[in-house]
N, C-alpha and C. Protein backbone atom coordinates (compact mmCIF):
# COMPACT_ATOMS: atom_id res chain seq x y z
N UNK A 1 8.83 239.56 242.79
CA UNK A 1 9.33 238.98 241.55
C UNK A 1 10.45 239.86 240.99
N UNK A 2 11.45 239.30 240.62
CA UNK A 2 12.36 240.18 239.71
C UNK A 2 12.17 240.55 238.66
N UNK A 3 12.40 242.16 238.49
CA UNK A 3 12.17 242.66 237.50
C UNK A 3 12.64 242.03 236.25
N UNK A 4 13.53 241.21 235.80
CA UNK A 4 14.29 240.62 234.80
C UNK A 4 12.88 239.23 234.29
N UNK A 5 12.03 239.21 235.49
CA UNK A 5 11.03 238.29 235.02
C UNK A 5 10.12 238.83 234.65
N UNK A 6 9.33 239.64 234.48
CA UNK A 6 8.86 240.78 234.45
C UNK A 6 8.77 241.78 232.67
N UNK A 7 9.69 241.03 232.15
CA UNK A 7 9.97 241.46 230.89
C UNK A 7 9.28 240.84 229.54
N UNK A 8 8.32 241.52 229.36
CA UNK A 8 7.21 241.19 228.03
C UNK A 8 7.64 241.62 226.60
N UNK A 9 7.29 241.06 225.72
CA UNK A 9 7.29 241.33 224.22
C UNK A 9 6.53 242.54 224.07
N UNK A 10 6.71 243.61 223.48
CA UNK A 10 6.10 244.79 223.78
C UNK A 10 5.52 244.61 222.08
N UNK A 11 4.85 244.87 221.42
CA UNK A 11 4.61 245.28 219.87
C UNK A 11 3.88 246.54 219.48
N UNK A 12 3.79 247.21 220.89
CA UNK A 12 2.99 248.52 220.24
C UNK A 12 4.08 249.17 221.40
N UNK A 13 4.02 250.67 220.91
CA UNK A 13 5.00 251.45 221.18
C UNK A 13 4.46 253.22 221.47
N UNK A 14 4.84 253.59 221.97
CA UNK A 14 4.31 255.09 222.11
C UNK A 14 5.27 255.78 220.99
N UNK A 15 4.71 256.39 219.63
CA UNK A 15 4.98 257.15 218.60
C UNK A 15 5.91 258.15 219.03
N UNK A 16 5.23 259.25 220.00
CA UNK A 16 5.99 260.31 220.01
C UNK A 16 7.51 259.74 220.81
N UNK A 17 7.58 258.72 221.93
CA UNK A 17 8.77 258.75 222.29
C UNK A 17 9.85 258.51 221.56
N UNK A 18 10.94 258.97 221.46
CA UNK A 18 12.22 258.90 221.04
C UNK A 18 13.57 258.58 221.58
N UNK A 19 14.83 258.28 221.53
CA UNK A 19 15.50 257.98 222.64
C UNK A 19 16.77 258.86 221.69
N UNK A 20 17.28 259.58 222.84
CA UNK A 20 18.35 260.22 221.85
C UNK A 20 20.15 259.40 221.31
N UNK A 21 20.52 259.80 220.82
CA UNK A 21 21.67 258.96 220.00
C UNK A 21 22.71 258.79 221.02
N UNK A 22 22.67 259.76 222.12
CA UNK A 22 23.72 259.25 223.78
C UNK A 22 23.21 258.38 224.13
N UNK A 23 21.92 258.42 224.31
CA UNK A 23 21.38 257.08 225.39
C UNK A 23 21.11 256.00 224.43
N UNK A 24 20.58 255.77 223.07
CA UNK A 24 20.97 254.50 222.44
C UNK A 24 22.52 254.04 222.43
N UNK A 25 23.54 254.70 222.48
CA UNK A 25 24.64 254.36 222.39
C UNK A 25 25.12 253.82 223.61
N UNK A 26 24.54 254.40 225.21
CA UNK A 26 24.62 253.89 226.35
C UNK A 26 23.81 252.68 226.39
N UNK A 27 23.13 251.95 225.95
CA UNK A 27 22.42 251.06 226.02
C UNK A 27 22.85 250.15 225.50
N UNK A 28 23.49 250.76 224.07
CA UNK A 28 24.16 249.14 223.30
C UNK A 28 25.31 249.22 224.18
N UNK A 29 26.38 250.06 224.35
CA UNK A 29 27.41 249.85 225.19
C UNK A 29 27.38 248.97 226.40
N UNK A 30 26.55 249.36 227.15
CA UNK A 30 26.27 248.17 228.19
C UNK A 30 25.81 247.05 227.89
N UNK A 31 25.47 246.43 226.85
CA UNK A 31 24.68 245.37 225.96
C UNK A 31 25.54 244.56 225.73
N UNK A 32 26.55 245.29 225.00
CA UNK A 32 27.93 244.66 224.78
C UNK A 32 29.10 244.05 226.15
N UNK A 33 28.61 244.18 227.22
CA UNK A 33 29.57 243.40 228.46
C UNK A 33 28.50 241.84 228.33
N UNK A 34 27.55 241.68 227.84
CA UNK A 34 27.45 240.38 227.60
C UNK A 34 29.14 239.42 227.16
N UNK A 35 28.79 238.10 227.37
CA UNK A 35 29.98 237.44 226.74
C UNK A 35 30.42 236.89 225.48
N UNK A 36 31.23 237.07 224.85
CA UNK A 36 31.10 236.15 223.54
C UNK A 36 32.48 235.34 223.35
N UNK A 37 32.24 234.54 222.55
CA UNK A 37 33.54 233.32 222.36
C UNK A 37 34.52 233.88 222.15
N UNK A 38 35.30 233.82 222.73
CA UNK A 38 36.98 234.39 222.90
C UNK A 38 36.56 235.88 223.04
N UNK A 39 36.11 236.50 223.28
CA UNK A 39 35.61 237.93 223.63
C UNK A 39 35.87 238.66 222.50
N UNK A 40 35.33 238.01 221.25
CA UNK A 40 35.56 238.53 219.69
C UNK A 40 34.53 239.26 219.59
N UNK A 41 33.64 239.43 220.37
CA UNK A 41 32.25 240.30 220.13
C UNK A 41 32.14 240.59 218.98
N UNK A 42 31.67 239.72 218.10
CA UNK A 42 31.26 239.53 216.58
C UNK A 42 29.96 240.10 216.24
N UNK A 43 28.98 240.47 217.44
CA UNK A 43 27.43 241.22 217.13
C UNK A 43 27.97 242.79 216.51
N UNK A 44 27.41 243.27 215.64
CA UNK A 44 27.24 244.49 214.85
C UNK A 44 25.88 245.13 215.03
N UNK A 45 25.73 246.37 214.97
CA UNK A 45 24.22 247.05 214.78
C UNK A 45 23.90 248.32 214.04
N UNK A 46 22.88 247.77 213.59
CA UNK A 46 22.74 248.84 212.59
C UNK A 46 21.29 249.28 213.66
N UNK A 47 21.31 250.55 213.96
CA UNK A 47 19.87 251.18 214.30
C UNK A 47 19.19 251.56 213.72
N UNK A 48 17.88 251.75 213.45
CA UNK A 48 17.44 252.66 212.60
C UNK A 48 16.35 253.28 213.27
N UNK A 49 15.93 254.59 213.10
CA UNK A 49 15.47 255.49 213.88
C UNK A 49 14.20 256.17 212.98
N UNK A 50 14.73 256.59 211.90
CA UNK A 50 14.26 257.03 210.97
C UNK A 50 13.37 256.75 210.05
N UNK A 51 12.31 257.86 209.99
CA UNK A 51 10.88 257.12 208.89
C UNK A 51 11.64 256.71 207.38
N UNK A 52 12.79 257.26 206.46
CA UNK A 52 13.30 256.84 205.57
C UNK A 52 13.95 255.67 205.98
N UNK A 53 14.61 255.40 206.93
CA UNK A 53 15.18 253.92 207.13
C UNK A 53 14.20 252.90 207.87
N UNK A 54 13.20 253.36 208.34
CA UNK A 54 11.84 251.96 208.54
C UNK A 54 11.52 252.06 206.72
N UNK A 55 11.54 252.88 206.57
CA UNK A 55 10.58 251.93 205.29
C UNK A 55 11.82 251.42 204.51
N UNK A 56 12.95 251.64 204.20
CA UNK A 56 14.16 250.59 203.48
C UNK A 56 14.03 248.84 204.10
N UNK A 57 13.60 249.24 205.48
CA UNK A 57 13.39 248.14 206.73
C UNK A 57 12.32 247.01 206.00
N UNK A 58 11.05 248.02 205.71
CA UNK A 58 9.61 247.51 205.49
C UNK A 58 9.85 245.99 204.54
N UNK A 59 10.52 246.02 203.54
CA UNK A 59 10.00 245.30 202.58
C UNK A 59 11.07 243.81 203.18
N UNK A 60 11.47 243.97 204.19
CA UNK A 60 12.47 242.67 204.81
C UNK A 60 11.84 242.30 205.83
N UNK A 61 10.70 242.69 205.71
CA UNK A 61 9.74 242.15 207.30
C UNK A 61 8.89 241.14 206.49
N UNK A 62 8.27 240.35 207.30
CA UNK A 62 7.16 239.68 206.93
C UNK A 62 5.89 240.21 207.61
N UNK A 63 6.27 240.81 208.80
CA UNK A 63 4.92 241.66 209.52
C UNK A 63 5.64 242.51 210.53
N UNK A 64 5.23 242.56 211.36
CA UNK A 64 5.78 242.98 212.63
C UNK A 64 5.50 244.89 212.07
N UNK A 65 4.34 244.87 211.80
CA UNK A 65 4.18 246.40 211.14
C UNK A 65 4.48 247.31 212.02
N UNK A 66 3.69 246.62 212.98
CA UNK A 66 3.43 247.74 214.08
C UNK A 66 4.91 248.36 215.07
N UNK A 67 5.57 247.42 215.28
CA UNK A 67 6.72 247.56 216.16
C UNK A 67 7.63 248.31 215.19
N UNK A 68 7.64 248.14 213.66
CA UNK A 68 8.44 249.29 213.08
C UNK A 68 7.64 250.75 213.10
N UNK A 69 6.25 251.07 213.06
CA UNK A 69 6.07 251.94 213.18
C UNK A 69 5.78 252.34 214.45
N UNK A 70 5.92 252.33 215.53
CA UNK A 70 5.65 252.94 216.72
C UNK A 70 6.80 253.38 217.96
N UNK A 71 7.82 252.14 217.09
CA UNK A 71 8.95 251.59 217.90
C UNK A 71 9.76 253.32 217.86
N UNK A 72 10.48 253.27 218.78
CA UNK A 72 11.81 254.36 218.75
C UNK A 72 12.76 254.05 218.01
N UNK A 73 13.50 252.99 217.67
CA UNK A 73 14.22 252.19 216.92
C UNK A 73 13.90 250.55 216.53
N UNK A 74 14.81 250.15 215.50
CA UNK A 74 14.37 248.75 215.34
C UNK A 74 15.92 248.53 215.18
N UNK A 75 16.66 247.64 215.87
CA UNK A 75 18.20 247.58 216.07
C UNK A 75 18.03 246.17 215.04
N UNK A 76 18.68 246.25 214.77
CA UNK A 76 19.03 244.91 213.69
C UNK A 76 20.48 244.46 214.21
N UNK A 77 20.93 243.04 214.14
CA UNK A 77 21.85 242.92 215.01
C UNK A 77 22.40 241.78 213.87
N UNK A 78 23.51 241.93 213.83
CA UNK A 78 24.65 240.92 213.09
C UNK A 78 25.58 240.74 213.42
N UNK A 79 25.86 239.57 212.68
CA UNK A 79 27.50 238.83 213.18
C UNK A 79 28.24 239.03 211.74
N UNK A 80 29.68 239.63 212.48
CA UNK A 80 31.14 239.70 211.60
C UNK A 80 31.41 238.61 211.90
N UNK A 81 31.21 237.61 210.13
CA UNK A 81 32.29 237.21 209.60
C UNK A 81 33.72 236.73 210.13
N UNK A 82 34.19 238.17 210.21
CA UNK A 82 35.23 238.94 210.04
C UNK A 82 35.95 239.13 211.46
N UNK A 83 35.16 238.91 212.11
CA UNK A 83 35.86 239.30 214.26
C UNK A 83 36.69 238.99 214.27
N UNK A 84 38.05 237.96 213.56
CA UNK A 84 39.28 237.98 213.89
C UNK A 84 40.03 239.18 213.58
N UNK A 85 39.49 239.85 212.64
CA UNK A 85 40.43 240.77 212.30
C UNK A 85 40.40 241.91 213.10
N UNK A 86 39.78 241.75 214.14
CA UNK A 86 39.49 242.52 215.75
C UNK A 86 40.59 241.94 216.82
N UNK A 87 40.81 240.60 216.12
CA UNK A 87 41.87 240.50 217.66
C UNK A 87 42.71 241.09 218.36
N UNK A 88 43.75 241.92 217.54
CA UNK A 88 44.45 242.32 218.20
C UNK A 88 44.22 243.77 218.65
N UNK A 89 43.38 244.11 218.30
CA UNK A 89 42.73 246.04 218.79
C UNK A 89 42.04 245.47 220.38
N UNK A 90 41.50 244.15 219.74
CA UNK A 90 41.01 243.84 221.48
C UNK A 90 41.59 243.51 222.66
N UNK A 91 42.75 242.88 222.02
CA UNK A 91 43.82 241.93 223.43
C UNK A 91 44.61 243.29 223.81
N UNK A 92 44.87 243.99 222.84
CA UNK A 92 46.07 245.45 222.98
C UNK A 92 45.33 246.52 223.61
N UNK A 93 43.86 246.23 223.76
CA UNK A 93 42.95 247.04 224.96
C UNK A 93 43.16 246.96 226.24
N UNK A 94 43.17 244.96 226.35
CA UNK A 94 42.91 244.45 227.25
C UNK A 94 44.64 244.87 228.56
N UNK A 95 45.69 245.01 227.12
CA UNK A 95 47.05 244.90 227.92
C UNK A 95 46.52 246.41 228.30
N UNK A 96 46.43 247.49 227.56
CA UNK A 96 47.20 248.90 227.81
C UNK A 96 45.97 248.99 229.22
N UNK A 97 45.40 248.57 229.31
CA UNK A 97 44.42 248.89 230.69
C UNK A 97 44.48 247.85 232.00
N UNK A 98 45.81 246.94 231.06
CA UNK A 98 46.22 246.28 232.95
C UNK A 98 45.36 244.78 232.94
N UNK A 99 44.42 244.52 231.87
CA UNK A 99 43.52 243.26 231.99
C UNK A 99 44.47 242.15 232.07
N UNK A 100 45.18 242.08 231.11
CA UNK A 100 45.77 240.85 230.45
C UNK A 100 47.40 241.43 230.36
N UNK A 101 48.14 239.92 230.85
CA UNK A 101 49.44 240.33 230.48
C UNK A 101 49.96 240.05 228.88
N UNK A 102 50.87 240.71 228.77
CA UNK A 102 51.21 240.89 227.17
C UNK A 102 51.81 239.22 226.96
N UNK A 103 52.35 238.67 227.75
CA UNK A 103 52.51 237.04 227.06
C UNK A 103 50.93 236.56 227.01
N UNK A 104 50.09 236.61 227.51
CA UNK A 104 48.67 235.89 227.67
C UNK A 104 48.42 236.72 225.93
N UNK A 105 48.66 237.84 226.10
CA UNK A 105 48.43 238.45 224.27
C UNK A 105 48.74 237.98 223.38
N UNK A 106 49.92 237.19 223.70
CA UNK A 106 50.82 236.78 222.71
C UNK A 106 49.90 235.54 221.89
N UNK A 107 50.08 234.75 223.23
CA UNK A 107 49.82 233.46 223.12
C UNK A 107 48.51 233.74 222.17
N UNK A 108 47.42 234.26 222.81
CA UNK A 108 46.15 234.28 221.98
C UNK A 108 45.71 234.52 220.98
N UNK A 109 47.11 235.74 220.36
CA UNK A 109 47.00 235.84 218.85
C UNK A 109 47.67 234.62 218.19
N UNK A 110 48.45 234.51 218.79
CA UNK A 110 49.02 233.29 217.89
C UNK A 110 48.18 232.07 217.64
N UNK A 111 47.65 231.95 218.93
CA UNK A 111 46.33 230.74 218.52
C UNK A 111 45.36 231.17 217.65
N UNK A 112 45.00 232.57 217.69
CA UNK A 112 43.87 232.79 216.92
C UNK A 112 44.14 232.36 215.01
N UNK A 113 45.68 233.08 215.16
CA UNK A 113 45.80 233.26 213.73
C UNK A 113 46.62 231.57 213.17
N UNK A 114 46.94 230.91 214.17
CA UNK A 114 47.18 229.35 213.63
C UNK A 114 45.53 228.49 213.48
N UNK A 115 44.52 229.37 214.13
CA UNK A 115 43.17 228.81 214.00
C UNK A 115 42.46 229.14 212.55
N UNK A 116 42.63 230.58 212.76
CA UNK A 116 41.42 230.98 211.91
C UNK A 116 41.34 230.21 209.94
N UNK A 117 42.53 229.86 209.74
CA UNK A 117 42.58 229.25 208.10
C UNK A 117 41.87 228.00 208.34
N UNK A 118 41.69 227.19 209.66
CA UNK A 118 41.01 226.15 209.78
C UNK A 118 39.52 226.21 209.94
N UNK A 119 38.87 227.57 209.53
CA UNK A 119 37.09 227.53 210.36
C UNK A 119 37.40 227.55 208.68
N UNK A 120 35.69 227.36 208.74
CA UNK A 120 34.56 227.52 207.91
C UNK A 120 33.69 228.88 208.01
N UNK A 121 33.15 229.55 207.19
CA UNK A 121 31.90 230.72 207.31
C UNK A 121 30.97 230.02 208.12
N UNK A 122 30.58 228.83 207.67
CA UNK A 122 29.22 227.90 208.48
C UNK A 122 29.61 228.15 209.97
N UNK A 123 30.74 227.38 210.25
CA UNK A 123 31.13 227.49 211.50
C UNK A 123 31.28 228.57 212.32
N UNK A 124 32.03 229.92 212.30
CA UNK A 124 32.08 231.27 212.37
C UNK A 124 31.12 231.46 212.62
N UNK A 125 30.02 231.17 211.64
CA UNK A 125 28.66 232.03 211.89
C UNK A 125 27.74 231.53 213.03
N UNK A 126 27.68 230.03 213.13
CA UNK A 126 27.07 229.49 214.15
C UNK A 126 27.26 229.92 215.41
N UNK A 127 28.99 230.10 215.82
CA UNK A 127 28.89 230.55 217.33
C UNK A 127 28.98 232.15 217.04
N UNK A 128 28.63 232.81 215.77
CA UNK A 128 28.21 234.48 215.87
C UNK A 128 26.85 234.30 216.47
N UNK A 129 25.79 233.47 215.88
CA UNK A 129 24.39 233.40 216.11
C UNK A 129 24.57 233.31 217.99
N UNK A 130 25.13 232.36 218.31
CA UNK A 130 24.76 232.35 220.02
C UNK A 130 25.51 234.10 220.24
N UNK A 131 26.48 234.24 219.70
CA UNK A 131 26.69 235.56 220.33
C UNK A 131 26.08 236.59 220.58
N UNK A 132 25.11 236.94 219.14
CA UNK A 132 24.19 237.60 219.11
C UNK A 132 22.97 237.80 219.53
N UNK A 133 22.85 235.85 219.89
CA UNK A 133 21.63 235.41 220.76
C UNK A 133 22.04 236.56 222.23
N UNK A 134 23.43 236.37 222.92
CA UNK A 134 23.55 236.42 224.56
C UNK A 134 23.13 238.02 224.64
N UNK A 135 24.01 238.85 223.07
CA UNK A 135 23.72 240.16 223.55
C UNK A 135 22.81 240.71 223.36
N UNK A 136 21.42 239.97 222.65
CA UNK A 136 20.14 240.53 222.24
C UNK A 136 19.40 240.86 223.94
N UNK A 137 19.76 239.98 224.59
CA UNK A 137 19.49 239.66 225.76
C UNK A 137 19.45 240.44 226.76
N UNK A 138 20.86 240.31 226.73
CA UNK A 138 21.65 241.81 227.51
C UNK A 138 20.75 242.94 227.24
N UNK A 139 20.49 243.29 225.77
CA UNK A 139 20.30 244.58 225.31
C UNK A 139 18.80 245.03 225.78
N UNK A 140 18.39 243.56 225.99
CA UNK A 140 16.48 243.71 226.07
C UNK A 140 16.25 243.44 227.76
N UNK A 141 17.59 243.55 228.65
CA UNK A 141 17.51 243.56 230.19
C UNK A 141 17.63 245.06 230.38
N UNK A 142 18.95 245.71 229.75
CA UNK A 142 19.49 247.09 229.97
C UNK A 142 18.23 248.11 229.40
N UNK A 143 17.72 247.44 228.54
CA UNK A 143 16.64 248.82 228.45
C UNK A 143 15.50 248.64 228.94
N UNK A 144 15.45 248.22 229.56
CA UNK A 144 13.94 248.14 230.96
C UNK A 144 15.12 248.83 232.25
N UNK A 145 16.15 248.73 232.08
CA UNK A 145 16.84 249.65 233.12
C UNK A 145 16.37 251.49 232.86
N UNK A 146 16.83 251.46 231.63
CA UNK A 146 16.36 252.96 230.84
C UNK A 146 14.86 252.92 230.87
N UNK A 147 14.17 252.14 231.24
CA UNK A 147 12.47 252.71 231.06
C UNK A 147 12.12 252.31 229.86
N UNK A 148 12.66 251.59 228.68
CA UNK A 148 12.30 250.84 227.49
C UNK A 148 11.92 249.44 227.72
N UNK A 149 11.08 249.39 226.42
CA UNK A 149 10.39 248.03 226.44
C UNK A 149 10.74 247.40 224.56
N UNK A 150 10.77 245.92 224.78
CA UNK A 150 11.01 245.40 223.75
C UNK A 150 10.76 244.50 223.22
N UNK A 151 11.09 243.90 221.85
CA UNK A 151 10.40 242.77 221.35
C UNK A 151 11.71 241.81 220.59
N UNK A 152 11.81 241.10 220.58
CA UNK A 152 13.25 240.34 219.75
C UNK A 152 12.13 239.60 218.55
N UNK A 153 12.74 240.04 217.30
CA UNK A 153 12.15 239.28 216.53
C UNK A 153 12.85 238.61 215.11
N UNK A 154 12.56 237.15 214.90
CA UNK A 154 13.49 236.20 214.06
C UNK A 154 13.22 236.18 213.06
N UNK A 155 11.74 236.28 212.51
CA UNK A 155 11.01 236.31 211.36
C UNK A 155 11.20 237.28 210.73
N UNK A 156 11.79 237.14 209.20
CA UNK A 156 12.45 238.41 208.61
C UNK A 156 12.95 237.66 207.20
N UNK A 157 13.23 238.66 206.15
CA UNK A 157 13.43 237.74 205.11
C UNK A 157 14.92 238.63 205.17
N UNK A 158 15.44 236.84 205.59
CA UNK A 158 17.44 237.41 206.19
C UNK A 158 17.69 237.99 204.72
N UNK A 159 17.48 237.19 203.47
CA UNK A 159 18.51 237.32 202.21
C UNK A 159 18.09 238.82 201.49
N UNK A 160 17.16 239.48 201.91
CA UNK A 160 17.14 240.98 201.65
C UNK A 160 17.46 242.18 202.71
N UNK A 161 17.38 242.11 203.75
CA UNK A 161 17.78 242.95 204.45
C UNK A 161 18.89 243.31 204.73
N UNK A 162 20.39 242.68 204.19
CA UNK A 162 21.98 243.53 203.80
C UNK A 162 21.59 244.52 202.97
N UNK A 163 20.82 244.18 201.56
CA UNK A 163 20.59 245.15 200.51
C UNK A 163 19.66 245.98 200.86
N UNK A 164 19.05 245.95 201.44
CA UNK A 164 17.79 247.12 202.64
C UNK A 164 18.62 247.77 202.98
N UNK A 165 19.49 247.53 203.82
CA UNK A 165 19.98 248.37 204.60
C UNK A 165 21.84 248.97 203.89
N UNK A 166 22.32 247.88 203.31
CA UNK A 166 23.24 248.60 202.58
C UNK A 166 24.43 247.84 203.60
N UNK A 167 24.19 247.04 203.60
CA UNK A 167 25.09 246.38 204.50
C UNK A 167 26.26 245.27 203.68
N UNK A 168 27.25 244.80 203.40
CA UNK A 168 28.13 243.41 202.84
C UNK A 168 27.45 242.39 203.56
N UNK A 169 26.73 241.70 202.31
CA UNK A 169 26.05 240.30 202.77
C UNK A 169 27.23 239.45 202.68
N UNK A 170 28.08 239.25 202.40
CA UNK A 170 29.47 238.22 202.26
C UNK A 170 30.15 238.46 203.38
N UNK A 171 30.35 239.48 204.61
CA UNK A 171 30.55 239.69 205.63
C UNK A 171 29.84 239.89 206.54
N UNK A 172 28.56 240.48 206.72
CA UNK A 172 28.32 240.23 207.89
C UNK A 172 26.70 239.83 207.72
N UNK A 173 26.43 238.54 208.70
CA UNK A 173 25.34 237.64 208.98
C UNK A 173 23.84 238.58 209.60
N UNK A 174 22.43 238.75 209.12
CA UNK A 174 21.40 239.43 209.95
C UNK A 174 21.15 237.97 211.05
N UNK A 175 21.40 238.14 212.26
CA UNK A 175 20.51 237.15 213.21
C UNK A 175 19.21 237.77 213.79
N UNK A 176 19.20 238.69 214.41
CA UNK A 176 18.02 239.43 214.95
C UNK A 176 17.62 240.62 214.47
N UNK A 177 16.15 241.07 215.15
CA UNK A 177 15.97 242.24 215.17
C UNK A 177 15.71 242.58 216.66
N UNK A 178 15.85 243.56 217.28
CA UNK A 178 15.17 244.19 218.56
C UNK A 178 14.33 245.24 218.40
N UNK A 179 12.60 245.22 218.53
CA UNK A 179 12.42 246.98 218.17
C UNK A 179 12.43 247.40 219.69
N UNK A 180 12.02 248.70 219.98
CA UNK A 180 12.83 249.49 221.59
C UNK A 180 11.64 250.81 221.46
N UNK A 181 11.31 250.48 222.38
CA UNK A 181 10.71 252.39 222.80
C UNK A 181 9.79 252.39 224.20
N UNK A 182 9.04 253.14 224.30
CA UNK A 182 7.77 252.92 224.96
C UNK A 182 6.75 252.09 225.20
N UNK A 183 6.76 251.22 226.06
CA UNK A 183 5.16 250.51 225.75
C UNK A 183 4.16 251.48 225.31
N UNK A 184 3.47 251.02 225.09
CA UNK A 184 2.16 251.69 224.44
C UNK A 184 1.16 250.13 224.87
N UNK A 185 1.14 249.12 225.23
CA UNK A 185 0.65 247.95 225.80
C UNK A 185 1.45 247.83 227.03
N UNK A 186 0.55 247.03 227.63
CA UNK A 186 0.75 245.74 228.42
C UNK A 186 1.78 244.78 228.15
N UNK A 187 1.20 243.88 227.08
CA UNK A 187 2.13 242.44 226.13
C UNK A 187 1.19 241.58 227.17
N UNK A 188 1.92 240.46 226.38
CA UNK A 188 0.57 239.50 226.41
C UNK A 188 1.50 238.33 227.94
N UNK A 189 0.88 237.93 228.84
CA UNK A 189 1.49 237.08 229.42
C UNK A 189 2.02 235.78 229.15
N UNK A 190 3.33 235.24 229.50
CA UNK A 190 3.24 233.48 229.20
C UNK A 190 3.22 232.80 229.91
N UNK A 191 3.26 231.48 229.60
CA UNK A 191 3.73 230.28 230.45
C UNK A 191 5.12 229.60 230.34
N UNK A 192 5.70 229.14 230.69
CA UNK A 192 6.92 228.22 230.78
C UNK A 192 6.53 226.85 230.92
N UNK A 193 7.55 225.83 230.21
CA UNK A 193 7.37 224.45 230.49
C UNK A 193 7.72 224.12 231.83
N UNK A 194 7.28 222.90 232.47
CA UNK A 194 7.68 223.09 234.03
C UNK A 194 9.26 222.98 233.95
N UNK A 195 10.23 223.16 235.03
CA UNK A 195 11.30 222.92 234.47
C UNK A 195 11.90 221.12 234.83
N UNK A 196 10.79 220.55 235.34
CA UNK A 196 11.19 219.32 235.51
C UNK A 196 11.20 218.70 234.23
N UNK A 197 10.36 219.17 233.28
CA UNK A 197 10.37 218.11 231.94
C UNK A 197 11.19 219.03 231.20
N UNK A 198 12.18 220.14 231.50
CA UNK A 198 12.93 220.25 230.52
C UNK A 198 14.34 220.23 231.24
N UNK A 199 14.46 219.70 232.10
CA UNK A 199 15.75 219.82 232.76
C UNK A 199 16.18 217.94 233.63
N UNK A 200 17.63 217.81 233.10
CA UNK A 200 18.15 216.47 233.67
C UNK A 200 19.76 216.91 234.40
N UNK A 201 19.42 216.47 235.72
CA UNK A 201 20.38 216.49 236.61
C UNK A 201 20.87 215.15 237.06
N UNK A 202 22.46 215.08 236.84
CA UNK A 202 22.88 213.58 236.38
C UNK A 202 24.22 214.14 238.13
């Protein structure tokens, strides 16, 4: 079986492990080659590591006690708003390292910025949410590479946790949480729907 199947909701965690601030940073880094719409990589993260920042955490949970206290971190993951104003640090990456030619640059800012007066926040935010969906993903494959185990969790009271954490709720969106450390369990096994009743091939 592949290890990528293999990957359980972890909620208890081994206390003493810790992961140091290189290798969380190697982990989201690789997290981040997930894909996102126009490669605006709009996911943000705030980590938190710390017994003073789990409990700022505490009162934006509805439960999940245990995975803040045992966990090594609890990554909280959001979407900018704001990712256009990344475009051009990103395309001017993409030229000075040979990716993209500087007319393909051109063109894309110019579309971006004849686009962007036409979105909505609603809209913006919707394809931030799948973004954040792809790289939660990523993030919860790459750390079973590192020997971590994890839990993605949705349940959260979104409209307090900017002010928990100290974050601009008018810019940037909470979609997830990830907590990360050690198993300390098993996790519980599942099932899947078959994929004949959830899948149509035309």
């Amino acid at each position: 079986m592949s290890k990528i199947l293999e990957r359980r909701s972890i909620r208890k965690y081994d206390p003493n492990v810790k992961i140091s601030h290189e290798e969380m940073l190697k982990i989201l880094e690789d997290a981040t080659r997930a894909p996102s719409s126009m490669n605006m990589q709009s996911w943000r993260f705030v980590v938190v590591t710390s017994d003073e920042g789990k409990e700022k955490l505490r009162p934006a949970l509805y439960g999940n006690t245990l995975q803040l206290e045992t966990s090594a971190a609890m990554i909280v993951i959001f979407t900018d708003l704001k990712k256009f104003e990344y475009a051009e640090k990103i395309f001017d990456q993409a030229v000075e390292k040979g990716l993209m030619p500087i007319e393909v640059r051109n063109k894309q800012i110019t579309n971006i910025t004849n686009m962007v007066p036409t979105l909505s926040n609603e809209g913006i935010e919707k394809v931030g949410l799948i973004d954040a969906g792809l790289v939660a993903m990523q993030l919860m494959h790459i750390a079973r590479e590192h020997g971590y185990d994890t839990c993605p969790i949705g349940g959260f009271r979104h409209e307090k946790i900017n002010d928990a954490l100290g974050i601009d709720k008018n810019r940037y969106v909470p979609v997830l949480i990830v907590s990360i450390g050690k198993a300390d369990e098993d996790g519980y096994p599942s099932t899947r729907l078959p994929i004949e009743e959830i899948t149509t091939i035309i």
